[in-house]
PDB file of N, CA and C in Angstrom:
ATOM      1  N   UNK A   1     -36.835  25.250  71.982  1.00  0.00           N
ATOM      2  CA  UNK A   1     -35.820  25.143  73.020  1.00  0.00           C
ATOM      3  C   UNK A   1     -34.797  26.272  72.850  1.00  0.00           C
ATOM      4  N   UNK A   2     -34.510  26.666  73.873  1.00  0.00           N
ATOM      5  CA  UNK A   2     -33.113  27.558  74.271  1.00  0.00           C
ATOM      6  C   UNK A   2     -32.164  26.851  73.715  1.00  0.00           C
ATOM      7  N   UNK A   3     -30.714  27.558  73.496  1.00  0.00           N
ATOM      8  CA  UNK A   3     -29.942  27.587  72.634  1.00  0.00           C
ATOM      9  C   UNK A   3     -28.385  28.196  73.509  1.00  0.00           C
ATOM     10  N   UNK A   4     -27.646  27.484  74.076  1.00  0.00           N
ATOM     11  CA  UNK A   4     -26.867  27.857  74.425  1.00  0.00           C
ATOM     12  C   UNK A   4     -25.262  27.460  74.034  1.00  0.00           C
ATOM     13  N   UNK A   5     -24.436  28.304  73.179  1.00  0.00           N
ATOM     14  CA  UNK A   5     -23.153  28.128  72.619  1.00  0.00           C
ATOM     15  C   UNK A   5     -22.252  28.579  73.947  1.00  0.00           C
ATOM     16  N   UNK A   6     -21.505  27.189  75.075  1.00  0.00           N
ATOM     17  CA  UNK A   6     -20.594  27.766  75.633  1.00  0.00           C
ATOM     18  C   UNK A   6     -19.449  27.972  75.026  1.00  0.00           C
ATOM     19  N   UNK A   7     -18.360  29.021  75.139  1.00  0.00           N
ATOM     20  CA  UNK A   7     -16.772  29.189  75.038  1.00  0.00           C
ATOM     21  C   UNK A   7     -15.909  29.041  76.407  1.00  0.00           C
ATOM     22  N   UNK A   8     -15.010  28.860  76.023  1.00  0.00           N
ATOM     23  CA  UNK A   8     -13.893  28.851  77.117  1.00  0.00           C
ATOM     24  C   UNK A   8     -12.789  29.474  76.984  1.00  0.00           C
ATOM     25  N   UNK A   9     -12.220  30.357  78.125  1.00  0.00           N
ATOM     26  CA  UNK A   9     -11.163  30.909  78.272  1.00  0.00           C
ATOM     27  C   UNK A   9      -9.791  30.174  78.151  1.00  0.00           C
ATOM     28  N   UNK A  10     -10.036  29.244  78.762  1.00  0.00           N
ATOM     29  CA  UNK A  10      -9.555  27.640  79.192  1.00  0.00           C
ATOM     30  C   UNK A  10      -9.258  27.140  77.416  1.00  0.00           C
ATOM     31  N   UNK A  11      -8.260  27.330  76.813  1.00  0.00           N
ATOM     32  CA  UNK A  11      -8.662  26.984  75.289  1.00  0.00           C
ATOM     33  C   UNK A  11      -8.307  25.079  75.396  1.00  0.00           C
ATOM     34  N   UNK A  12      -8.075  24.755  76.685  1.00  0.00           N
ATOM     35  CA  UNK A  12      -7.824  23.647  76.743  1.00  0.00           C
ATOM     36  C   UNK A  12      -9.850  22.586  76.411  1.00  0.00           C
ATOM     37  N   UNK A  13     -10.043  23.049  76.282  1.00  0.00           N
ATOM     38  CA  UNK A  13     -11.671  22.898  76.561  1.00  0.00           C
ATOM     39  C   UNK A  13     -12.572  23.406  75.759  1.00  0.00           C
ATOM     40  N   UNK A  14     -13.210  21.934  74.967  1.00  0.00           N
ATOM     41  CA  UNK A  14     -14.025  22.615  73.721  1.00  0.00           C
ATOM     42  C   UNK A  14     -14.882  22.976  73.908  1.00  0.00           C
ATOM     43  N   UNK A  15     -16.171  23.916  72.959  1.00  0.00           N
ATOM     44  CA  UNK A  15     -16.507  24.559  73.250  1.00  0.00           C
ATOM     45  C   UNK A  15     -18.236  23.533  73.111  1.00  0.00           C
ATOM     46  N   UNK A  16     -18.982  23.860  73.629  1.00  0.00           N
ATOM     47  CA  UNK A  16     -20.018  23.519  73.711  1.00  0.00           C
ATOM     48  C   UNK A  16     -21.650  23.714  73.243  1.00  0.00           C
ATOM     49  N   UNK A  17     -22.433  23.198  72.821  1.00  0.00           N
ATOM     50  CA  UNK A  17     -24.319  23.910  72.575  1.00  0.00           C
ATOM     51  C   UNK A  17     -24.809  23.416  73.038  1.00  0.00           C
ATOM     52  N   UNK A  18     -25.605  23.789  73.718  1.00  0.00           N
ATOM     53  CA  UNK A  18     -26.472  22.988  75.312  1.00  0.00           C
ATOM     54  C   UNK A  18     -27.708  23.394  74.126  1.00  0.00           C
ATOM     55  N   UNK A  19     -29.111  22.746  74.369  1.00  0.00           N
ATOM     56  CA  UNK A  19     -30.085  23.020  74.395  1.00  0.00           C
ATOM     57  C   UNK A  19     -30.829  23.589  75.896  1.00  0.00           C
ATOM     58  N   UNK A  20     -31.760  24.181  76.031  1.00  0.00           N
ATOM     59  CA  UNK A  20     -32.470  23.904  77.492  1.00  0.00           C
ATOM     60  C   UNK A  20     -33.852  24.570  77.000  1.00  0.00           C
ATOM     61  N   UNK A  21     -34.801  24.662  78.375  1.00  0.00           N
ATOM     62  CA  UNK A  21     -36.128  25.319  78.242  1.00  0.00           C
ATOM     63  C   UNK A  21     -36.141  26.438  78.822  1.00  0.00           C
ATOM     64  N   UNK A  22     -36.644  27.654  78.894  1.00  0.00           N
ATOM     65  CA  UNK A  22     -36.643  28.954  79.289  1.00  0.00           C
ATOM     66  C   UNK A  22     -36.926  28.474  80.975  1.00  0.00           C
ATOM     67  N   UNK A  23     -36.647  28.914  81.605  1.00  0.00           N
ATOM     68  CA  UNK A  23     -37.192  29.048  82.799  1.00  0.00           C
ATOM     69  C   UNK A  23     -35.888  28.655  83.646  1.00  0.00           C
ATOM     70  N   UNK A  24     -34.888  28.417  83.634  1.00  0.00           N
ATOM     71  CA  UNK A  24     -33.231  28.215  84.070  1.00  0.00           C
ATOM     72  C   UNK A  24     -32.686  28.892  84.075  1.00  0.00           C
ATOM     73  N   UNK A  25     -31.909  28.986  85.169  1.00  0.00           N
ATOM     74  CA  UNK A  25     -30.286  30.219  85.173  1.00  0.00           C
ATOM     75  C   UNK A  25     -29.377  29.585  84.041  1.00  0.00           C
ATOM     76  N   UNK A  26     -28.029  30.134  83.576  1.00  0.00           N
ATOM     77  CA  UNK A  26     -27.187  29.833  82.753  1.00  0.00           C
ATOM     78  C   UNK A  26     -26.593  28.937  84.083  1.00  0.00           C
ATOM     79  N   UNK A  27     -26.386  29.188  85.088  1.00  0.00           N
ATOM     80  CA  UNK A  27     -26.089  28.269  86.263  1.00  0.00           C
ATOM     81  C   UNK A  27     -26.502  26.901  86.177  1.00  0.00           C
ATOM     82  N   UNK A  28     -28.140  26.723  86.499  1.00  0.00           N
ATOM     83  CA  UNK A  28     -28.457  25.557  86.529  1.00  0.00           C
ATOM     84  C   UNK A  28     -28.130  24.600  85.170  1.00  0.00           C
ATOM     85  N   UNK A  29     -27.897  25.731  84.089  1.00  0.00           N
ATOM     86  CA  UNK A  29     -27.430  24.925  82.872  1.00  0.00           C
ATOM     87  C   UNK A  29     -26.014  23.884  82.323  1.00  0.00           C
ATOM     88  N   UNK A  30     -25.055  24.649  83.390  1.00  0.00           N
ATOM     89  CA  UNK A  30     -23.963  24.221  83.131  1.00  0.00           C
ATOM     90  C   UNK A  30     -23.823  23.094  84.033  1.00  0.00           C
ATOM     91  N   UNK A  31     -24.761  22.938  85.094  1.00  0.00           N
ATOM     92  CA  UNK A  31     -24.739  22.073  86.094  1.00  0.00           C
ATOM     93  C   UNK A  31     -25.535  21.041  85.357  1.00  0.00           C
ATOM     94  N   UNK A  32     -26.619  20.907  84.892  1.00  0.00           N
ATOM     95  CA  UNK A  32     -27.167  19.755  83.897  1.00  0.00           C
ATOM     96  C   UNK A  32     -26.050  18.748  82.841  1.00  0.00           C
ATOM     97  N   UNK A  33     -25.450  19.961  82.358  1.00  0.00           N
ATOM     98  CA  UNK A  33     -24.715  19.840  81.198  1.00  0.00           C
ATOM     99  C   UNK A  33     -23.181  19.487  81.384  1.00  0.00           C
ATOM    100  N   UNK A  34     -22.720  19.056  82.431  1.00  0.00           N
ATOM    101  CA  UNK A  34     -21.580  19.128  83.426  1.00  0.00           C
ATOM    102  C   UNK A  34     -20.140  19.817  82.460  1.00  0.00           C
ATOM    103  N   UNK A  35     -20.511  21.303  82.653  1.00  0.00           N
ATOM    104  CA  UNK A  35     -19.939  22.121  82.323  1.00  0.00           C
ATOM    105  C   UNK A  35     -19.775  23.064  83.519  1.00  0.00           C
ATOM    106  N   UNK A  36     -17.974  22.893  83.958  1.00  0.00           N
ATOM    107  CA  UNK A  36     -17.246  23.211  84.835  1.00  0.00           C
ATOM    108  C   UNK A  36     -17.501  25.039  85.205  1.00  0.00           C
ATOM    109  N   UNK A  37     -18.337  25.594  86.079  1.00  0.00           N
ATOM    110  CA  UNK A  37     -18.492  27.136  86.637  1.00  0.00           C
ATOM    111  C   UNK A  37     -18.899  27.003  88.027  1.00  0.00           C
ATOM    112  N   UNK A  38     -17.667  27.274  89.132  1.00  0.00           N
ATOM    113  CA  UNK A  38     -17.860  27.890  90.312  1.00  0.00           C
ATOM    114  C   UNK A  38     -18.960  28.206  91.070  1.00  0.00           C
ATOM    115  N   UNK A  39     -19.123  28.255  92.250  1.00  0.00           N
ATOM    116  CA  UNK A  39     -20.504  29.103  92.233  1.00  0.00           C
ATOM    117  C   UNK A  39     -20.447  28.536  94.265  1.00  0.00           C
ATOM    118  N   UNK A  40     -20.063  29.441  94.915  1.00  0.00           N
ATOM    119  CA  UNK A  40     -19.543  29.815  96.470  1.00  0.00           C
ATOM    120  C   UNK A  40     -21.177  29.632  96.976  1.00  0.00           C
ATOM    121  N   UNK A  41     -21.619  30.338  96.638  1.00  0.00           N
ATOM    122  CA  UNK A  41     -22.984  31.005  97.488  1.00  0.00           C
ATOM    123  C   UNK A  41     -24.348  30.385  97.220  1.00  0.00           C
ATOM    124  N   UNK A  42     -23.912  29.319  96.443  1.00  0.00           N
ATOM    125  CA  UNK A  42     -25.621  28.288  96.626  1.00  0.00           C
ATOM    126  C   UNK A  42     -26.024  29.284  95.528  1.00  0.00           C
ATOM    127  N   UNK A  43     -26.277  29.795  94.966  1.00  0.00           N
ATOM    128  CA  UNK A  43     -26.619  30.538  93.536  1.00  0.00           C
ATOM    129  C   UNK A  43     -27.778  31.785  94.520  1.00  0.00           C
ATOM    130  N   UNK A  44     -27.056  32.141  94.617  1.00  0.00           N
ATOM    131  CA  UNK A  44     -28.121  33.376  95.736  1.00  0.00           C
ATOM    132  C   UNK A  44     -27.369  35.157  95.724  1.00  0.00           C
ATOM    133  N   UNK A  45     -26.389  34.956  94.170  1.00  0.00           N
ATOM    134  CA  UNK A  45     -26.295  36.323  94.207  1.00  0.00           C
ATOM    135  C   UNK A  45     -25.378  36.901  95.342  1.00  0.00           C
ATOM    136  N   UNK A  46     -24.697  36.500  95.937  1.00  0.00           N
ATOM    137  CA  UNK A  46     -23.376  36.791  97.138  1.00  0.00           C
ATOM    138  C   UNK A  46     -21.770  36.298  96.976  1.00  0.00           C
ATOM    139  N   UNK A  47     -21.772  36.247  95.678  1.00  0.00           N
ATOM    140  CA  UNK A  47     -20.854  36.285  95.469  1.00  0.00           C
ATOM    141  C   UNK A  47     -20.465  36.598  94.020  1.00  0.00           C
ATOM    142  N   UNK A  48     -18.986  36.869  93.516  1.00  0.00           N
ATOM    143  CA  UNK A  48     -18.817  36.389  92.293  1.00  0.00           C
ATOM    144  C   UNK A  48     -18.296  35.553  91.201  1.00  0.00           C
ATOM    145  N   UNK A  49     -18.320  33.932  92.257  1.00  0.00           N
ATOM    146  CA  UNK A  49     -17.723  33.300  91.620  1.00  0.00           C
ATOM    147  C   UNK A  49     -18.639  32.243  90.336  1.00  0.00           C
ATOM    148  N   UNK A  50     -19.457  32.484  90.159  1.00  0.00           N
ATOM    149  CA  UNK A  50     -19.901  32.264  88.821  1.00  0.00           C
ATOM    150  C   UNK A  50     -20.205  33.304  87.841  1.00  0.00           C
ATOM    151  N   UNK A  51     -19.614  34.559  87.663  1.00  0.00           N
ATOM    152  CA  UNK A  51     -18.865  35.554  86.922  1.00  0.00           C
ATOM    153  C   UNK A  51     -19.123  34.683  85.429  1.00  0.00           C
ATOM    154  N   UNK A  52     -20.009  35.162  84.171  1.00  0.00           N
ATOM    155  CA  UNK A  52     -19.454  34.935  82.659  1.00  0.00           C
ATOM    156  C   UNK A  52     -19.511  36.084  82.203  1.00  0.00           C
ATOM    157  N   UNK A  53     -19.324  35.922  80.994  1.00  0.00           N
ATOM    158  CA  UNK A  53     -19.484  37.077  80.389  1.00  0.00           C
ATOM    159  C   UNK A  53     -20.872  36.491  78.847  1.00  0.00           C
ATOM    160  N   UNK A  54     -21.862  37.107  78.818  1.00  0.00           N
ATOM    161  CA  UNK A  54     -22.656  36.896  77.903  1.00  0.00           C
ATOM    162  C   UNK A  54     -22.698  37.594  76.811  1.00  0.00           C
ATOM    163  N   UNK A  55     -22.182  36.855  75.428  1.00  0.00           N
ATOM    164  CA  UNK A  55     -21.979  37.599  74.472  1.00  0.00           C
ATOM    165  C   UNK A  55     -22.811  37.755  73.302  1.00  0.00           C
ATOM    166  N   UNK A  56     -23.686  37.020  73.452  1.00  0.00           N
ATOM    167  CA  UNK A  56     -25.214  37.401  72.933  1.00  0.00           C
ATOM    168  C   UNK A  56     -26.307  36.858  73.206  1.00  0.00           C
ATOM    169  N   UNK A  57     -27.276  37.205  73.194  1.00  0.00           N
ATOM    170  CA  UNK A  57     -28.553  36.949  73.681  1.00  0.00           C
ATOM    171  C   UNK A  57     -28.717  37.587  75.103  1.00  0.00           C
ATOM    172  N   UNK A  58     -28.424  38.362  75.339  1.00  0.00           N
ATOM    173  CA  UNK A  58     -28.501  39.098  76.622  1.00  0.00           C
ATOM    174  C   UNK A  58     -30.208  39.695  76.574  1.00  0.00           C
ATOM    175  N   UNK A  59     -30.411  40.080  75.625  1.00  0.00           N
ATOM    176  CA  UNK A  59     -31.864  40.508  75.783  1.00  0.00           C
ATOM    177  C   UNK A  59     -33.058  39.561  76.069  1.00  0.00           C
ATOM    178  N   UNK A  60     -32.302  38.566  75.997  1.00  0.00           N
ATOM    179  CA  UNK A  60     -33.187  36.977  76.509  1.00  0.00           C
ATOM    180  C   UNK A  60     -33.034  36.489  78.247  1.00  0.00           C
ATOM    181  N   UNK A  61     -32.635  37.127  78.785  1.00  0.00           N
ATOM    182  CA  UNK A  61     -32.398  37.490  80.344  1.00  0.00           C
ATOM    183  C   UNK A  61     -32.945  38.543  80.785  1.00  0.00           C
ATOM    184  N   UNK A  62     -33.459  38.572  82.095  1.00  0.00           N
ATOM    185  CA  UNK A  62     -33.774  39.691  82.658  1.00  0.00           C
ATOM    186  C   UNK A  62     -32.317  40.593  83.126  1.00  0.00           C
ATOM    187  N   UNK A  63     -33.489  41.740  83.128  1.00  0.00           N
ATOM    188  CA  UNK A  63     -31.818  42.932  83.211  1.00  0.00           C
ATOM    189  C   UNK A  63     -31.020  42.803  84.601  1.00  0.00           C
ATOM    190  N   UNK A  64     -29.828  43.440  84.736  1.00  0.00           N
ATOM    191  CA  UNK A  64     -29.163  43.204  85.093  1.00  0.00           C
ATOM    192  C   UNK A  64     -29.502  43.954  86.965  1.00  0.00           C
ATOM    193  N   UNK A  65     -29.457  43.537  87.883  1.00  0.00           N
ATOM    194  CA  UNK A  65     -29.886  44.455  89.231  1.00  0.00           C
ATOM    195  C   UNK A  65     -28.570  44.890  89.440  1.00  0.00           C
ATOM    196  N   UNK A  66     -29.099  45.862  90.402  1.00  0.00           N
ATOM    197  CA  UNK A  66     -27.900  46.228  91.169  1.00  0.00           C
ATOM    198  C   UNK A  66     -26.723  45.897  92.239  1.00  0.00           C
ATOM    199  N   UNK A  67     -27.719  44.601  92.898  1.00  0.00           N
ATOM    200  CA  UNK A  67     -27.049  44.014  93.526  1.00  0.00           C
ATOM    201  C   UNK A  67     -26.095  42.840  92.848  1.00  0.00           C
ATOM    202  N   UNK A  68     -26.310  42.461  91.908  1.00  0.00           N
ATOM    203  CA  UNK A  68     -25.452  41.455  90.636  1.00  0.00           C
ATOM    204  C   UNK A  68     -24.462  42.385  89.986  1.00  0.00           C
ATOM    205  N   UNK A  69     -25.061  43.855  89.940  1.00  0.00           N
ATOM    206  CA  UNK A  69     -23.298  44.604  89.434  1.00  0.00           C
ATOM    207  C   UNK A  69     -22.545  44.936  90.629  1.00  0.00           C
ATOM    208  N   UNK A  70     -22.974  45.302  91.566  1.00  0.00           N
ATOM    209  CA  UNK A  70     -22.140  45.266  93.116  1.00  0.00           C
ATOM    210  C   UNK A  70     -20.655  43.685  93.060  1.00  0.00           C
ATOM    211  N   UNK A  71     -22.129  42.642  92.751  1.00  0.00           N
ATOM    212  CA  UNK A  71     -20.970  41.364  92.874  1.00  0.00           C
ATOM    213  C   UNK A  71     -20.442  41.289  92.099  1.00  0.00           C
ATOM    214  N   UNK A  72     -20.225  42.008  90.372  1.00  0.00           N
ATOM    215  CA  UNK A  72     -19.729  41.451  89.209  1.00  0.00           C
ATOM    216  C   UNK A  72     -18.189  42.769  89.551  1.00  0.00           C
ATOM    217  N   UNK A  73     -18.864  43.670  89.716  1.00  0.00           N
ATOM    218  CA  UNK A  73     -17.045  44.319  90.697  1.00  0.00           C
ATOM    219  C   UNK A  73     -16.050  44.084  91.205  1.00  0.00           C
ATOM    220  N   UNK A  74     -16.862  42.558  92.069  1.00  0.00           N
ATOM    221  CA  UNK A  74     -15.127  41.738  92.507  1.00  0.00           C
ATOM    222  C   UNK A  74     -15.292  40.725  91.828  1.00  0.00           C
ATOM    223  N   UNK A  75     -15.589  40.964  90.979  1.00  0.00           N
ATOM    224  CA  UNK A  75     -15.056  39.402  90.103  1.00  0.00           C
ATOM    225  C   UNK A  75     -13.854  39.810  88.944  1.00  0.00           C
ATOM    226  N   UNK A  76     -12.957  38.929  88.617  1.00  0.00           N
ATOM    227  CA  UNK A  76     -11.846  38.972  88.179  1.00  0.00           C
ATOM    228  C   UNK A  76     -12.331  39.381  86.696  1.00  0.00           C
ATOM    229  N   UNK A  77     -11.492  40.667  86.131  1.00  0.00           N
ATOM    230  CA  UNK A  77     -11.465  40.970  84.678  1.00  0.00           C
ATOM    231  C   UNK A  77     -13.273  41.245  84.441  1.00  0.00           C
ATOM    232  N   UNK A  78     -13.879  41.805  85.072  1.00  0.00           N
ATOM    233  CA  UNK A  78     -15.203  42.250  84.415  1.00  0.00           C
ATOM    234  C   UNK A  78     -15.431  43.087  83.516  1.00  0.00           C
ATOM    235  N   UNK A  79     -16.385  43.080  82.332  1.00  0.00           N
ATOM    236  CA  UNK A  79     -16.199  44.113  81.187  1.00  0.00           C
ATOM    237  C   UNK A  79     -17.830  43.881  81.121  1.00  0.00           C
ATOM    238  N   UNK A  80     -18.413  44.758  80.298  1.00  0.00           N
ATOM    239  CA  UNK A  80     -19.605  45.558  79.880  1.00  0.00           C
ATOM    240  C   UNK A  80     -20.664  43.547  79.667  1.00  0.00           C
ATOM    241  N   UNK A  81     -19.821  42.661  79.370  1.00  0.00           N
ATOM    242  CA  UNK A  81     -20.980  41.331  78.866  1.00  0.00           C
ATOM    243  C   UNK A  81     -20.435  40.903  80.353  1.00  0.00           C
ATOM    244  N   UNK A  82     -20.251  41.295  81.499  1.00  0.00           N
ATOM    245  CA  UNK A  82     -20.005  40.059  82.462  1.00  0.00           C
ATOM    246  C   UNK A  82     -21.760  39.764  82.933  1.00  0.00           C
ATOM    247  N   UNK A  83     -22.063  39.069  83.928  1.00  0.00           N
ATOM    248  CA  UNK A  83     -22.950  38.840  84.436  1.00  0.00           C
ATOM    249  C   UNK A  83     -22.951  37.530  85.504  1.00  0.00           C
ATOM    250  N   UNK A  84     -23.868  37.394  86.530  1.00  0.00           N
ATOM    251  CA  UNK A  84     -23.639  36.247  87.245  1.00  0.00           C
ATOM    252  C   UNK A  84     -24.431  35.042  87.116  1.00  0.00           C
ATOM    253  N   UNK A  85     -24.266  34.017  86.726  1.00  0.00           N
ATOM    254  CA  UNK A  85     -24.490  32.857  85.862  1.00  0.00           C
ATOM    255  C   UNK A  85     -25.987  32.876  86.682  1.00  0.00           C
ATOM    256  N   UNK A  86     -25.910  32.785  88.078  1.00  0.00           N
ATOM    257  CA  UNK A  86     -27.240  32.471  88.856  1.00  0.00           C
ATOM    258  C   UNK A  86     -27.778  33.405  88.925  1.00  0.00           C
ATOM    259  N   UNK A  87     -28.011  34.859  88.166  1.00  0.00           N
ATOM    260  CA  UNK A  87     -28.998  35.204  87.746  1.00  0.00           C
ATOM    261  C   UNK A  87     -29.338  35.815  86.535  1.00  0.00           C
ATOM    262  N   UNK A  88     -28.713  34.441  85.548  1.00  0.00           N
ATOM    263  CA  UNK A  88     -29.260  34.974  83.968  1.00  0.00           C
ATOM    264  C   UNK A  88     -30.527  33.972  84.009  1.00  0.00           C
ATOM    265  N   UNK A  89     -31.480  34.108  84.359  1.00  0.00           N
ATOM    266  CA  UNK A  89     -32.432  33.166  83.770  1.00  0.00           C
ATOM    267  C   UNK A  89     -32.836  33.366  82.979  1.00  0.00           C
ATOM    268  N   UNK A  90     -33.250  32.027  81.526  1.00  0.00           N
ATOM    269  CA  UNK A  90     -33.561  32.265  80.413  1.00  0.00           C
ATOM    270  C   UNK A  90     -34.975  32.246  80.358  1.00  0.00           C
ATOM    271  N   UNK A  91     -35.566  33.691  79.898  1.00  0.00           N
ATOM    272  CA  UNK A  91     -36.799  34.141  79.760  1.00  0.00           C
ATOM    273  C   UNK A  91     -37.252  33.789  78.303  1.00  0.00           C
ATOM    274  N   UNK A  92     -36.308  33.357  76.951  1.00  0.00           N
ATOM    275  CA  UNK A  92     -37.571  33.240  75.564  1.00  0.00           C
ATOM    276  C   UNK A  92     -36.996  31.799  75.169  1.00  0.00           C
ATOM    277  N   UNK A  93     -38.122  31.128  75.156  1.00  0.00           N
ATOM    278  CA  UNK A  93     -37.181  29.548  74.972  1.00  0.00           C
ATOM    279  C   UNK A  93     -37.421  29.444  73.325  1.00  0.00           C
ATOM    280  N   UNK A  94     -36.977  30.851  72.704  1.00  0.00           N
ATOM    281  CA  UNK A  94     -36.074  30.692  71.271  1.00  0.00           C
ATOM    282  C   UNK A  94     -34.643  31.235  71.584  1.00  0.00           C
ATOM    283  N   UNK A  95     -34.365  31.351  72.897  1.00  0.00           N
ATOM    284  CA  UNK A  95     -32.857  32.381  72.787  1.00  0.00           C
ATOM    285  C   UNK A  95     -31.974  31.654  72.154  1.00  0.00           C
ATOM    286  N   UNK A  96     -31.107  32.425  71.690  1.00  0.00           N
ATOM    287  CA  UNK A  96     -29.904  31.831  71.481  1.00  0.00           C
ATOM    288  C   UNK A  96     -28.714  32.500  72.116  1.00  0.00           C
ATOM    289  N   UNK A  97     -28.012  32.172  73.008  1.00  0.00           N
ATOM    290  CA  UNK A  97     -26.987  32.575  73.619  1.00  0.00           C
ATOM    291  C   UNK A  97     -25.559  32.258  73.515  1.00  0.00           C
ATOM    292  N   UNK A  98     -25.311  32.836  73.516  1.00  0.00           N
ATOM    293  CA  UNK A  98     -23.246  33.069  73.148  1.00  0.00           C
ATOM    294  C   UNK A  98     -22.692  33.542  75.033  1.00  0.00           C
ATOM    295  N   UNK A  99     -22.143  32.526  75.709  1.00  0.00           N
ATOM    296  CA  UNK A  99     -21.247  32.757  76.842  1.00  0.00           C
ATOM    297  C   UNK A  99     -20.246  32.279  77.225  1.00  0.00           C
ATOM    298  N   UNK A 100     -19.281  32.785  77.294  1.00  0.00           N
ATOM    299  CA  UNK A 100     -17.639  32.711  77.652  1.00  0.00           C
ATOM    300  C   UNK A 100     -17.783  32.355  79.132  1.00  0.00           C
ATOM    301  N   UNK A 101     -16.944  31.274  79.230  1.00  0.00           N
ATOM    302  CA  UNK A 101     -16.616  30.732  80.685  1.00  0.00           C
ATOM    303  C   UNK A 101     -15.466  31.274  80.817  1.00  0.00           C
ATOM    304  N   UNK A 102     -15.384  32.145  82.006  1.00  0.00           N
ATOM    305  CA  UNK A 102     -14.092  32.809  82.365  1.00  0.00           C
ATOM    306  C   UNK A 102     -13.188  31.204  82.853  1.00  0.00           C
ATOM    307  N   UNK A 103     -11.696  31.240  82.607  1.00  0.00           N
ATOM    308  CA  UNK A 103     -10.992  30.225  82.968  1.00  0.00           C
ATOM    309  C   UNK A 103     -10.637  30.171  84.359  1.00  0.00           C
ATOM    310  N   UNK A 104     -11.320  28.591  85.211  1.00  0.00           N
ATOM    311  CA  UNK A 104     -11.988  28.370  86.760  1.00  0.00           C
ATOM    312  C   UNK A 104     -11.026  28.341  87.561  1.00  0.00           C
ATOM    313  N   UNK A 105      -9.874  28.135  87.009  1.00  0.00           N
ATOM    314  CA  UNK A 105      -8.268  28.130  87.867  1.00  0.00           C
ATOM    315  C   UNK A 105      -7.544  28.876  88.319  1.00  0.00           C
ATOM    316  N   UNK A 106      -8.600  30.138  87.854  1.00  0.00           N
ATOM    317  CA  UNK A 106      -7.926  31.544  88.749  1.00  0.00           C
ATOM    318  C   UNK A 106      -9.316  31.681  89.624  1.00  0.00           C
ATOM    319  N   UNK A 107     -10.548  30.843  89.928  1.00  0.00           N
ATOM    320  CA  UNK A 107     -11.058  31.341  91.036  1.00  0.00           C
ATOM    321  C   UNK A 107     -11.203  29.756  91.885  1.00  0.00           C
ATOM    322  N   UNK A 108     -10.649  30.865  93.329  1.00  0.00           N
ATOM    323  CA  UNK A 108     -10.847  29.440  94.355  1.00  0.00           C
ATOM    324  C   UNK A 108     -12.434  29.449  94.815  1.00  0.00           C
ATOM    325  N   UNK A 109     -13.116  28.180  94.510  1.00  0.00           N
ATOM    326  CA  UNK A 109     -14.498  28.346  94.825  1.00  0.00           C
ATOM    327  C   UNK A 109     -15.037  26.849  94.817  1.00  0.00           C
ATOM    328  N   UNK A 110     -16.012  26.532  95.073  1.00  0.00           N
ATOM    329  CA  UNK A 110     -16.993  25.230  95.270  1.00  0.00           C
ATOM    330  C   UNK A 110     -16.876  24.470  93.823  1.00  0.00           C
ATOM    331  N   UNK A 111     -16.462  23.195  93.832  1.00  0.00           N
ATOM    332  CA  UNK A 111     -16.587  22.941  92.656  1.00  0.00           C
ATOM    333  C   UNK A 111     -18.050  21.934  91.978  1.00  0.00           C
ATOM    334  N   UNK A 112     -18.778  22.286  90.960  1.00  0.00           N
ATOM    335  CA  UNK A 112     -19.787  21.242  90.951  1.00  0.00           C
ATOM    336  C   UNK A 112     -19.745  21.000  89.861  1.00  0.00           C
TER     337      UNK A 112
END
């Protein structure tokens, strides 16, 4: 099984290890796991309000397109680990992943 350590910006909010199986966005994960991330556009890549930043295991995702760095541009505070939750899908179900939940109260968006 996949291996996922969430953080939070939010230090109000502990931090979390999901298990899951390869074949899931970090999206559909937090939604299993009812772990609070935005997400406007039905997970279809049009927006950037499910914005994280992935701080390891990135090589356990497919790379990054162009149209996902287009959207990670307007997303608030982006740096070199951002990425958009609905399209990290986890490709090695040994990953282990490290991702920071940007804090949800600075984006107005769908809540699930």
């Amino acid at each position: 099984m996949a291996k996922i350590h969430f953080k939070f910006e939010d230090n109000s909010i502990e931090e979390k290890i999901v298990e899951t199986r390869a074949g899931f966005t970090i999206q559909e994960v937090t939604e299993d796991h009812d772990i609070h991330l935005n997400h406007n556009c039905g997970c279809v890549c049009a927006c950037s309000t499910c914005h994280v930043y992935v701080m390891k295991g990135e090589d356990s995702l497919p790379e990054i397109s162009d149209r996902e760095e287009d959207f990670i541009d307007r997303a608030i505070n982006p740096t070199i680990e951002s990425r958009l939750a609905c399209q990290c899908v986890i490709e090695d179900e040994d990953a282990e992943l490290e991702v920071i939940i940007p804090d949800q109260s600075q984006i107005i968006g769908h809540e699930h």
